[in-house]
C-alpha atoms as a PDB file:
ATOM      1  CA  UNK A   1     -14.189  -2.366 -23.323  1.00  0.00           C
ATOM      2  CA  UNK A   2     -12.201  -3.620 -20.717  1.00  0.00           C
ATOM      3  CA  UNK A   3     -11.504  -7.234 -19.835  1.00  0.00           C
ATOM      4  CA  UNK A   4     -11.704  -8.995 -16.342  1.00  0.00           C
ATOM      5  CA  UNK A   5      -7.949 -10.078 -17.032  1.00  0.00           C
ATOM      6  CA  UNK A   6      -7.527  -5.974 -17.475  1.00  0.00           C
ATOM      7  CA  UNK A   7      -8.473  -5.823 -13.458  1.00  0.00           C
ATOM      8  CA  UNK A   8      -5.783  -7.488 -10.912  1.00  0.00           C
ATOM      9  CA  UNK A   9      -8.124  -6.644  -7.594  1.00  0.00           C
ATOM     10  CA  UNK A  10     -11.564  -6.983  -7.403  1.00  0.00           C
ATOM     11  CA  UNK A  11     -14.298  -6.557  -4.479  1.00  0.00           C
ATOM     12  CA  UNK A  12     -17.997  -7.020  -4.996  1.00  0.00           C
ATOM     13  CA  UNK A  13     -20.353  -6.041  -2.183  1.00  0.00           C
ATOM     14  CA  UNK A  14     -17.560  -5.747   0.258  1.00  0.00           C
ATOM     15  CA  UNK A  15     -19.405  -5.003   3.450  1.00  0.00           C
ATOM     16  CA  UNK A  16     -17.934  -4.905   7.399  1.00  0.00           C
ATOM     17  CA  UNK A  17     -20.418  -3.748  10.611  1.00  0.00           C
ATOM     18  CA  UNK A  18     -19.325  -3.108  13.841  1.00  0.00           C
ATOM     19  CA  UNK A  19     -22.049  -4.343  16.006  1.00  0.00           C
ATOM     20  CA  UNK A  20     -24.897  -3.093  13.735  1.00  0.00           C
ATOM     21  CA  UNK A  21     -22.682  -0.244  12.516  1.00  0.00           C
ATOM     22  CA  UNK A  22     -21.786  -0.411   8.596  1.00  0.00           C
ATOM     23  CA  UNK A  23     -18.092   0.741   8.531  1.00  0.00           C
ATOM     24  CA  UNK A  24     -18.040  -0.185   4.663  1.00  0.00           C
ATOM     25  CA  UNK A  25     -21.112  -1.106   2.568  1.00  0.00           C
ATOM     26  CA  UNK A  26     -21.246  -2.784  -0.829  1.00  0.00           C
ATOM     27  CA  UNK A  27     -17.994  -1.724  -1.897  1.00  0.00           C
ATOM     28  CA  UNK A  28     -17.111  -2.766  -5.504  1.00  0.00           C
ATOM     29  CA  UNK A  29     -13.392  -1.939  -6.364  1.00  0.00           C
ATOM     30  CA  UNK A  30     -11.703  -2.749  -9.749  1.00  0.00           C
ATOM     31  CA  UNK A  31      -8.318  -1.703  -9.963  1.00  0.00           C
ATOM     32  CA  UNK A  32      -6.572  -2.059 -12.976  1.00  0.00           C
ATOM     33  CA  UNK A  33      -3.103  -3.731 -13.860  1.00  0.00           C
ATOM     34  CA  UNK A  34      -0.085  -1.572 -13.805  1.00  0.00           C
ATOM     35  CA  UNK A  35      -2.014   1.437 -12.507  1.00  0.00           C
ATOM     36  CA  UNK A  36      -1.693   3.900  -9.714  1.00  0.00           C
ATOM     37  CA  UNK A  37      -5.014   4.178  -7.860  1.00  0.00           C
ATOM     38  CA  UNK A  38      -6.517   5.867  -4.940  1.00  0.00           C
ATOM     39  CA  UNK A  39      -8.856   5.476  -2.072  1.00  0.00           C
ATOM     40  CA  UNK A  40      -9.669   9.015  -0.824  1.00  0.00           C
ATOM     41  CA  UNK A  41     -12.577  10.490   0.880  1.00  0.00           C
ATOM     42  CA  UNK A  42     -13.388  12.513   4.566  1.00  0.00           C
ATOM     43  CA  UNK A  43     -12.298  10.830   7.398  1.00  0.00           C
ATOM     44  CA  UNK A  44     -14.205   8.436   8.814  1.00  0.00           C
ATOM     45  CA  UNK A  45     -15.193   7.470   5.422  1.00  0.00           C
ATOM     46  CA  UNK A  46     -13.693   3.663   5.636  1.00  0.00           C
ATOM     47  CA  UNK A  47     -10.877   4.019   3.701  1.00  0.00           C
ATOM     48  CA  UNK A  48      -8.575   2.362   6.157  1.00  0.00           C
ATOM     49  CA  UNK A  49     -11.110  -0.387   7.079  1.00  0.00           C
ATOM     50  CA  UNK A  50     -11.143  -1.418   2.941  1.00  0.00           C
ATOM     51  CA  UNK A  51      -7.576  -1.542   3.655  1.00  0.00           C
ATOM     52  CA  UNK A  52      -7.747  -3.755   6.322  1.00  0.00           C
ATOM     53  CA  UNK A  53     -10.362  -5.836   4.728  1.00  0.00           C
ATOM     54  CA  UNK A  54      -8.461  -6.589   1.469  1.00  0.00           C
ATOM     55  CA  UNK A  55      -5.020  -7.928   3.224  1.00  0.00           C
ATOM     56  CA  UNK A  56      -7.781  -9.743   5.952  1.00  0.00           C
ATOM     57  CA  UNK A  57      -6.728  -7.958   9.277  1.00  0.00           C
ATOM     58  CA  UNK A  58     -10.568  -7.426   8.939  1.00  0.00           C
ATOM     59  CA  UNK A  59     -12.979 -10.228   7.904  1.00  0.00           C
ATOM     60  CA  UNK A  60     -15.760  -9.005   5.973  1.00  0.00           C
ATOM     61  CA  UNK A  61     -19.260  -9.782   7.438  1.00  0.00           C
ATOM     62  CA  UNK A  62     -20.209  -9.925   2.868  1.00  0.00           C
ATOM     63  CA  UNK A  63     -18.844  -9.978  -0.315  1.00  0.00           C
ATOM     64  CA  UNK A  64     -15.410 -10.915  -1.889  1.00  0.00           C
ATOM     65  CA  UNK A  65     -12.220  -9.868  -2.931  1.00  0.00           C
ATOM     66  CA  UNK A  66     -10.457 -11.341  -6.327  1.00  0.00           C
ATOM     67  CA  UNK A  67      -6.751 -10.789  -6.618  1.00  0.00           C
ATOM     68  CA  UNK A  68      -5.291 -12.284  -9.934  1.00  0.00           C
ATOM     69  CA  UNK A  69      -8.954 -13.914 -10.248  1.00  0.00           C
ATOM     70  CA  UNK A  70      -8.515 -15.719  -7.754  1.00  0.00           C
ATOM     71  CA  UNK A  71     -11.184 -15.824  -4.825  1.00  0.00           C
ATOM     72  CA  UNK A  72      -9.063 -14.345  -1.964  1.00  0.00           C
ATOM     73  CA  UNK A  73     -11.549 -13.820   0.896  1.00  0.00           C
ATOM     74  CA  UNK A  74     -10.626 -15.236   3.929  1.00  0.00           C
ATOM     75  CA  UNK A  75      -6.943 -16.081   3.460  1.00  0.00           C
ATOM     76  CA  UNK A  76      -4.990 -14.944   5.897  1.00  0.00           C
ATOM     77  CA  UNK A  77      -2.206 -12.145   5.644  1.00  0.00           C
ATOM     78  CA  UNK A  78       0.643 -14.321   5.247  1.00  0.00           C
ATOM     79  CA  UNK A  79      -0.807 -15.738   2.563  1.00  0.00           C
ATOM     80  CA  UNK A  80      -2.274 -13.026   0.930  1.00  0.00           C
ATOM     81  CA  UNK A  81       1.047 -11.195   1.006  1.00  0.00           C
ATOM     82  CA  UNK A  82       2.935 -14.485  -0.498  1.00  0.00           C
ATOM     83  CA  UNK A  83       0.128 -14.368  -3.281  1.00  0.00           C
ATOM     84  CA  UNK A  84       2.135 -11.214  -4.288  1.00  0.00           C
ATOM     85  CA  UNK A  85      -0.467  -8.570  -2.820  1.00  0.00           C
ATOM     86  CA  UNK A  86       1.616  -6.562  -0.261  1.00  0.00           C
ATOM     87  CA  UNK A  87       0.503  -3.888   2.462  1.00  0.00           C
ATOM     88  CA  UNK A  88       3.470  -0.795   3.188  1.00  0.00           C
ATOM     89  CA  UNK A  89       3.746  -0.365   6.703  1.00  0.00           C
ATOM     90  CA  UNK A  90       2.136  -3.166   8.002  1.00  0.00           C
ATOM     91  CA  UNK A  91       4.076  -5.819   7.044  1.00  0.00           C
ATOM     92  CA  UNK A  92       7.319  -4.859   6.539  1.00  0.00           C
ATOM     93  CA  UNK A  93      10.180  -5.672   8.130  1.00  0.00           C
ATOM     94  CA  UNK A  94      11.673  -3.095   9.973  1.00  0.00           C
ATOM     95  CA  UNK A  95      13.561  -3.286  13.055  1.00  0.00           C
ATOM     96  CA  UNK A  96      15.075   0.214  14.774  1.00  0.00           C
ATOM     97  CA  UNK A  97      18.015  -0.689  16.075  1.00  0.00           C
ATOM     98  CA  UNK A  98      19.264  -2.813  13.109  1.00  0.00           C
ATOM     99  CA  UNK A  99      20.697  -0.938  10.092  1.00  0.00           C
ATOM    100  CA  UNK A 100      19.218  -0.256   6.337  1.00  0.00           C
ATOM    101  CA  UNK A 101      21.002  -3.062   4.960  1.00  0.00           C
ATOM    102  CA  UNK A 102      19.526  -5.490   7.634  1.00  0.00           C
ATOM    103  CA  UNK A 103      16.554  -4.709   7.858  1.00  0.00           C
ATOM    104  CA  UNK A 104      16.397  -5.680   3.689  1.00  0.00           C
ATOM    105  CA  UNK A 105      18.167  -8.115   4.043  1.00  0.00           C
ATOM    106  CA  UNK A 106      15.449  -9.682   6.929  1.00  0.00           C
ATOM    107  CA  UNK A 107      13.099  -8.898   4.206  1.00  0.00           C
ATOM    108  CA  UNK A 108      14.919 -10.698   1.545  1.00  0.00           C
ATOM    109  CA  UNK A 109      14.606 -13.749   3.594  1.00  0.00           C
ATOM    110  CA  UNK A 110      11.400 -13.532   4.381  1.00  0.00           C
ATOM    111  CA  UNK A 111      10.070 -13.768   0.759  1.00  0.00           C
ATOM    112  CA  UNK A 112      12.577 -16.918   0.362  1.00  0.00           C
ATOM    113  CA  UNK A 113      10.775 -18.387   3.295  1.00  0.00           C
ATOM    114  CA  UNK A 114      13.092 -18.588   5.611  1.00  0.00           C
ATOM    115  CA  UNK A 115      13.505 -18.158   8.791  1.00  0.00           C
ATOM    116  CA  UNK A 116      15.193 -14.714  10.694  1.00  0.00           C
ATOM    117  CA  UNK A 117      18.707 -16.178  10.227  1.00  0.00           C
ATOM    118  CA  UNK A 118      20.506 -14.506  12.794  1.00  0.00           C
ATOM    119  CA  UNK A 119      22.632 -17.494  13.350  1.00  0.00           C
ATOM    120  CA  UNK A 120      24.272 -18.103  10.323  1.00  0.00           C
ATOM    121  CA  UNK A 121      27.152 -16.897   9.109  1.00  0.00           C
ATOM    122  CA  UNK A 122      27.966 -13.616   7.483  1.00  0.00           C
ATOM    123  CA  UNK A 123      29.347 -15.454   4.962  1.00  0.00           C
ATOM    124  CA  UNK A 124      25.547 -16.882   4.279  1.00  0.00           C
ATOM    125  CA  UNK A 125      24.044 -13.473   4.872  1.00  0.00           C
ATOM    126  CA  UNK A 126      26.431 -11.214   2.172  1.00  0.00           C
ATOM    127  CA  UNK A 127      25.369 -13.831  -0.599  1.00  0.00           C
ATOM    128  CA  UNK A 128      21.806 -11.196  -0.169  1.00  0.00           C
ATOM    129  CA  UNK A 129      23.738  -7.666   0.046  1.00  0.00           C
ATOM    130  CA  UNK A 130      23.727  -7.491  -4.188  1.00  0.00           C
ATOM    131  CA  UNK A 131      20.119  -7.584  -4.018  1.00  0.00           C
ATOM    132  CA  UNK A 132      19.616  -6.038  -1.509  1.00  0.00           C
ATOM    133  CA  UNK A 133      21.657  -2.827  -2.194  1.00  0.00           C
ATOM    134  CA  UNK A 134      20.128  -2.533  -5.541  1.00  0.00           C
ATOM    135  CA  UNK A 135      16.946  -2.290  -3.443  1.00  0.00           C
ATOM    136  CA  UNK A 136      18.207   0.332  -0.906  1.00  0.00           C
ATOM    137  CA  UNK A 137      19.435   2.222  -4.276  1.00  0.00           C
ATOM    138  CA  UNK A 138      16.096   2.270  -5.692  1.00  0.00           C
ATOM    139  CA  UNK A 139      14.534   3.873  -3.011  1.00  0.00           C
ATOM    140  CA  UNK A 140      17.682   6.509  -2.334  1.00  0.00           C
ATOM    141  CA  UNK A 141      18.978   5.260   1.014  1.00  0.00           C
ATOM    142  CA  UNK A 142      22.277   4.057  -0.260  1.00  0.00           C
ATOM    143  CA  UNK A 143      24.075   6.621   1.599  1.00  0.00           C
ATOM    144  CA  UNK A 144      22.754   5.814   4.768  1.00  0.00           C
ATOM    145  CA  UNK A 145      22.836   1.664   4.162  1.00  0.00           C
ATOM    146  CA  UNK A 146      24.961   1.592   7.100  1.00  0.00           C
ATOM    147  CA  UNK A 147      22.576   3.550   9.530  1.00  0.00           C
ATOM    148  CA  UNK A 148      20.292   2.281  12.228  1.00  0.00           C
ATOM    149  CA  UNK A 149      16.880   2.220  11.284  1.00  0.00           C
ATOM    150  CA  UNK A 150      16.546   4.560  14.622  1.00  0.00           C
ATOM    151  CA  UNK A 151      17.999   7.240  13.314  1.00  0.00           C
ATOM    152  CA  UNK A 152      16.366   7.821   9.773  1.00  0.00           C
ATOM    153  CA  UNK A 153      14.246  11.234   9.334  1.00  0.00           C
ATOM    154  CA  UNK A 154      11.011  10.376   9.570  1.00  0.00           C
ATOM    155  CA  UNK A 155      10.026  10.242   5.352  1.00  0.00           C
ATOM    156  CA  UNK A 156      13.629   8.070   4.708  1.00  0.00           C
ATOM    157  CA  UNK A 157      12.195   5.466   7.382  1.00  0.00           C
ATOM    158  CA  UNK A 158       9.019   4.879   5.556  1.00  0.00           C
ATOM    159  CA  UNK A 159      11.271   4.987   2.084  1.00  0.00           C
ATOM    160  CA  UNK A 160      12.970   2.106   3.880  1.00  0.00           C
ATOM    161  CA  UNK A 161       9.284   0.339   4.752  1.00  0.00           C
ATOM    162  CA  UNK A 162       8.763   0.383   1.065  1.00  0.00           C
ATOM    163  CA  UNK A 163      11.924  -1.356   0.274  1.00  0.00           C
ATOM    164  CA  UNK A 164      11.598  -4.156   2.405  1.00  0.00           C
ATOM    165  CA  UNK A 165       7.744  -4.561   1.012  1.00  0.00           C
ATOM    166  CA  UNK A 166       9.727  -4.589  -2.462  1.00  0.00           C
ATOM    167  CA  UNK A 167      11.525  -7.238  -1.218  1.00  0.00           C
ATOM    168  CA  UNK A 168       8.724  -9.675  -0.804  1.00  0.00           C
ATOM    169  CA  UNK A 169       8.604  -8.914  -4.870  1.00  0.00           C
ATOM    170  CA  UNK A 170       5.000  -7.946  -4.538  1.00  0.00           C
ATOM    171  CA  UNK A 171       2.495  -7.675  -7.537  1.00  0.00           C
ATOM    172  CA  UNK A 172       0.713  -4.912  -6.241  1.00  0.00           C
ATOM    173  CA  UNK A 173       1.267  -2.770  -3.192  1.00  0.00           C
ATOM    174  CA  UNK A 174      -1.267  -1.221  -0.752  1.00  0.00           C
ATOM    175  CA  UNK A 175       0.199   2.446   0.581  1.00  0.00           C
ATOM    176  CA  UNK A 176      -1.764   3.452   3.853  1.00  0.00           C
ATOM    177  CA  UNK A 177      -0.799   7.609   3.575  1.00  0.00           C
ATOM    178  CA  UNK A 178       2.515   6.880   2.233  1.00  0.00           C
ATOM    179  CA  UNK A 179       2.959  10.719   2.741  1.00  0.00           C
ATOM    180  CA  UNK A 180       1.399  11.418   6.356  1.00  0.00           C
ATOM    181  CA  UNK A 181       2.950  13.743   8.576  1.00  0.00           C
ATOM    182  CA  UNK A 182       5.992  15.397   6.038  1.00  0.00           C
ATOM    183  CA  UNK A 183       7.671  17.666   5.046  1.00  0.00           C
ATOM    184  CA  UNK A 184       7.098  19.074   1.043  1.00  0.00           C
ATOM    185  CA  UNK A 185      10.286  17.788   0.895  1.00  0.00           C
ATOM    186  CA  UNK A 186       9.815  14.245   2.095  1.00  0.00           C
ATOM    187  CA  UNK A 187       6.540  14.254   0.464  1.00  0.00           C
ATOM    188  CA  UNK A 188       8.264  15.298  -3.008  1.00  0.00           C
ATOM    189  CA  UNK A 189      10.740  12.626  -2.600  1.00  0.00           C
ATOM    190  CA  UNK A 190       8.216   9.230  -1.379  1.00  0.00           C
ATOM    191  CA  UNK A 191       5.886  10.835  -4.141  1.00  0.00           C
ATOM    192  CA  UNK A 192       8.545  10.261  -7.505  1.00  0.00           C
ATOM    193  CA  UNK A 193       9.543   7.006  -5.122  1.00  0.00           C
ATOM    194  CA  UNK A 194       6.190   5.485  -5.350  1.00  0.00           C
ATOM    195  CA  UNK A 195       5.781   6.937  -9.081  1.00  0.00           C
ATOM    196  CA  UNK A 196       9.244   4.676  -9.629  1.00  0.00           C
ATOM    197  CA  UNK A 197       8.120   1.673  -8.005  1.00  0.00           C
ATOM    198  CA  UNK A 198       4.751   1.619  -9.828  1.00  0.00           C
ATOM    199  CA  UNK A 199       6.304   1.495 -13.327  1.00  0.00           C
ATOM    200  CA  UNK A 200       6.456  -2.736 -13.132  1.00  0.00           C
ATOM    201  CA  UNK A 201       3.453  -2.972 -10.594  1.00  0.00           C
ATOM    202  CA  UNK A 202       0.063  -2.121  -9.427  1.00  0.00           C
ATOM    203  CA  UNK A 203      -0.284   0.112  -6.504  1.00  0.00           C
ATOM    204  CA  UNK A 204      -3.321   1.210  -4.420  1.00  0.00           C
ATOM    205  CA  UNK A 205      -3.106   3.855  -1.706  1.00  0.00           C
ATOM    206  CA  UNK A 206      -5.160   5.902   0.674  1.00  0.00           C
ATOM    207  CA  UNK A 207      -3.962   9.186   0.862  1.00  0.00           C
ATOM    208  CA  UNK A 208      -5.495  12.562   2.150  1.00  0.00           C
ATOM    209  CA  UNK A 209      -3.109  14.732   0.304  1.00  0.00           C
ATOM    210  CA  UNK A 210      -5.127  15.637  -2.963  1.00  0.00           C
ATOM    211  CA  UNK A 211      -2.043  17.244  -4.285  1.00  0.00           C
ATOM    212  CA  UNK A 212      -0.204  14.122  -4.219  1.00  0.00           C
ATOM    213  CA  UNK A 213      -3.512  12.018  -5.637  1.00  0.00           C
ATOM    214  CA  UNK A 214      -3.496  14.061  -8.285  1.00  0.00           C
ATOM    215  CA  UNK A 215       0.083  14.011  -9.229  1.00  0.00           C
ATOM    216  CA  UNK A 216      -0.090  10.400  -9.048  1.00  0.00           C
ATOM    217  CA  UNK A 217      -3.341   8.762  -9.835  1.00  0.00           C
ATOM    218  CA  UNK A 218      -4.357   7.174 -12.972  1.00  0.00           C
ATOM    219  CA  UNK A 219      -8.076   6.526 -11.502  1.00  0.00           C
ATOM    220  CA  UNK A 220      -9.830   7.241  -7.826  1.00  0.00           C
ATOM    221  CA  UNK A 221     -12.284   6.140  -6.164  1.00  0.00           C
ATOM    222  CA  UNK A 222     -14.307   8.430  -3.023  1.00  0.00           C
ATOM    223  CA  UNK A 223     -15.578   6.811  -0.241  1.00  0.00           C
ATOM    224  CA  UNK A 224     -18.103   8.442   2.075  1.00  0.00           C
ATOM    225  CA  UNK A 225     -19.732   7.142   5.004  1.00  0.00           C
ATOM    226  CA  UNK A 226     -18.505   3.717   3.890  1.00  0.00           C
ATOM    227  CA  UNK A 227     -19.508   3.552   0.569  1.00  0.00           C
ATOM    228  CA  UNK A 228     -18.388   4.463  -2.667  1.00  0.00           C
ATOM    229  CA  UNK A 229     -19.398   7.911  -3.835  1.00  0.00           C
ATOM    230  CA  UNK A 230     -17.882   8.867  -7.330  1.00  0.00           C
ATOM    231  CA  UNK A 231     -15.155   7.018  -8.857  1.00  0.00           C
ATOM    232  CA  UNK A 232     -12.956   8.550 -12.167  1.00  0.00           C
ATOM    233  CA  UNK A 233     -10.126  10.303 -12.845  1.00  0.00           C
ATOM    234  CA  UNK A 234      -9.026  13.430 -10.756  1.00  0.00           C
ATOM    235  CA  UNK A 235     -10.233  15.850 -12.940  1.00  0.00           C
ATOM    236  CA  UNK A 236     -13.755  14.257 -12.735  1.00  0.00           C
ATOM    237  CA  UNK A 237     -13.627  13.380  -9.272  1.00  0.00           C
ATOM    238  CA  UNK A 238     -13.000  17.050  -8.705  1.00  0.00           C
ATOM    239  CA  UNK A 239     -15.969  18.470  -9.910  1.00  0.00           C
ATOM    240  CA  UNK A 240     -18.481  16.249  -8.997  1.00  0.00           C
ATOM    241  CA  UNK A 241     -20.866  17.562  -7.154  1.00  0.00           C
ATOM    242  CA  UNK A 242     -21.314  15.169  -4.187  1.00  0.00           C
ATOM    243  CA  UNK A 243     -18.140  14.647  -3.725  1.00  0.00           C
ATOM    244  CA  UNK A 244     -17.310  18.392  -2.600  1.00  0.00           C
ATOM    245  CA  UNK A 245     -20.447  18.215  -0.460  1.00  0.00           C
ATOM    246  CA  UNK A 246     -18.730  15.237   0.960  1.00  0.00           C
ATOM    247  CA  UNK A 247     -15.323  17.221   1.716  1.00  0.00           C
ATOM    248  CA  UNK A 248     -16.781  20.221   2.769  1.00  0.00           C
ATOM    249  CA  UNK A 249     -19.070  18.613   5.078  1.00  0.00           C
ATOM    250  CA  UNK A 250     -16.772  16.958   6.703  1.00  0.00           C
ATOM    251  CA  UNK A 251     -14.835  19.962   7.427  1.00  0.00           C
ATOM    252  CA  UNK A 252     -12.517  18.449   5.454  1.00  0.00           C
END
């Protein structure tokens, strides 16, 4: 039987209305350490709103949220990212008309807590290019370090937005469609990317390519009309009955 130290994020009863509409409704998430796990489900289903509730761009109007057992609702984002729980795309650093190597290195002074040191010296700044090209290796930009942000492909720009959230050394990562709007080759690619990057850390995502989820994800859970409709691994999620209802309703 698993243990609560088993689970590193945690919601019970997580609930957010719009002016008497529910957008998410008694939402209770455990996702365990170490694991790959997704949020799926027809749009409109409040996958993206859970999202936004667990990093606190939402406030919930009930419930909580447990990262590392500790009682995380209603810290702020800051906070909740220094914590070590980090949201891809939303928080990361990156700056178009800087290069790869700048914009992690921005993001490599973030997590120290400084300040965007612009002013100091080069000198200063270099003493961050080791890590920081081990990072840009890891996510297979090192051949285009020296490139402006600008002029990336669209999938090797949002490989660079998960390097500089790996530079803020997160615990767990949040992936908001990590794959939207590629190519089967860009999607091949950020998919054995975020496969790497989850060997030493947790990582939840919401993603509506069900090819991808099930290459990748060790559990799931559906949402549907903001609540949580079947929850299991692919295979089970799959077949349920409800859940196809839920998909082929939806047009989906």
């Amino acid at each position: 039987m698993a243990m609560a130290d088993d689970f590193i994020l945690e919601t019970e009863g997580l609930t957010k209305e719009f002016r008497g509409f529910v957008a998410v409704k008694d939402v209770t998430l455990r996702v365990r350490r170490g694991s790959i796990h997704a949020l799926i489900g027809p749009n409109g289903a409040g996958k993206t709103t859970c999202f936004n509730l667990l990093t606190h761009f939402l406030e919930p109007t009930r419930g909580r949220i447990r990262f590392q057992g500790r009682d995380i609702t209603g810290s702020s984002p800051a906070d909740i990212a220094r914590l070590g729980l980090a949201r891809s795309f939303q928080i990361s650093a990156v700056f178009p008309h800087l290069t790869v190597l700048e914009n992690v290195r921005i993001a490599l002074q973030r997590r120290r807590g400084a300040s965007f040191d612009f002013w100091r010296s080069e000198r200063v700044l270099e003493a961050l290019d080791g890590h920081a090209f081990a990072l840009i290796e890891a996510v297979g930009l090192r051949d285009v370090a020296g490139t402006p942000a600008v002029e990336l492909p669209y999938g090797r720009k949002r490989a660079l937005e998960i390097a500089t959230t790996l530079a803020l050394e997160p615990e767990m990562m949040l992936l908001d469609e990590p794959t939207a709007g590629m190519t089967h080759e860009d999607v091949e690619r950020i998919s054995a990317l975020i496969k790497r990057v989850a060997a030493n850390r947790t990582v939840l995502m919401v993603e509506h390519n069900l090819s991808v989820v099930e290459n990748l994800s060790d559990r799931i859970t559906v949402l549907s009309r903001g609540e949580v409709l079947a929850e299991g691994d692919y295979a089970t999620v799959s077949r349920n009955p409800d859940v196809i209802q839920a998909y082929m309703g939806s047009g989906a």
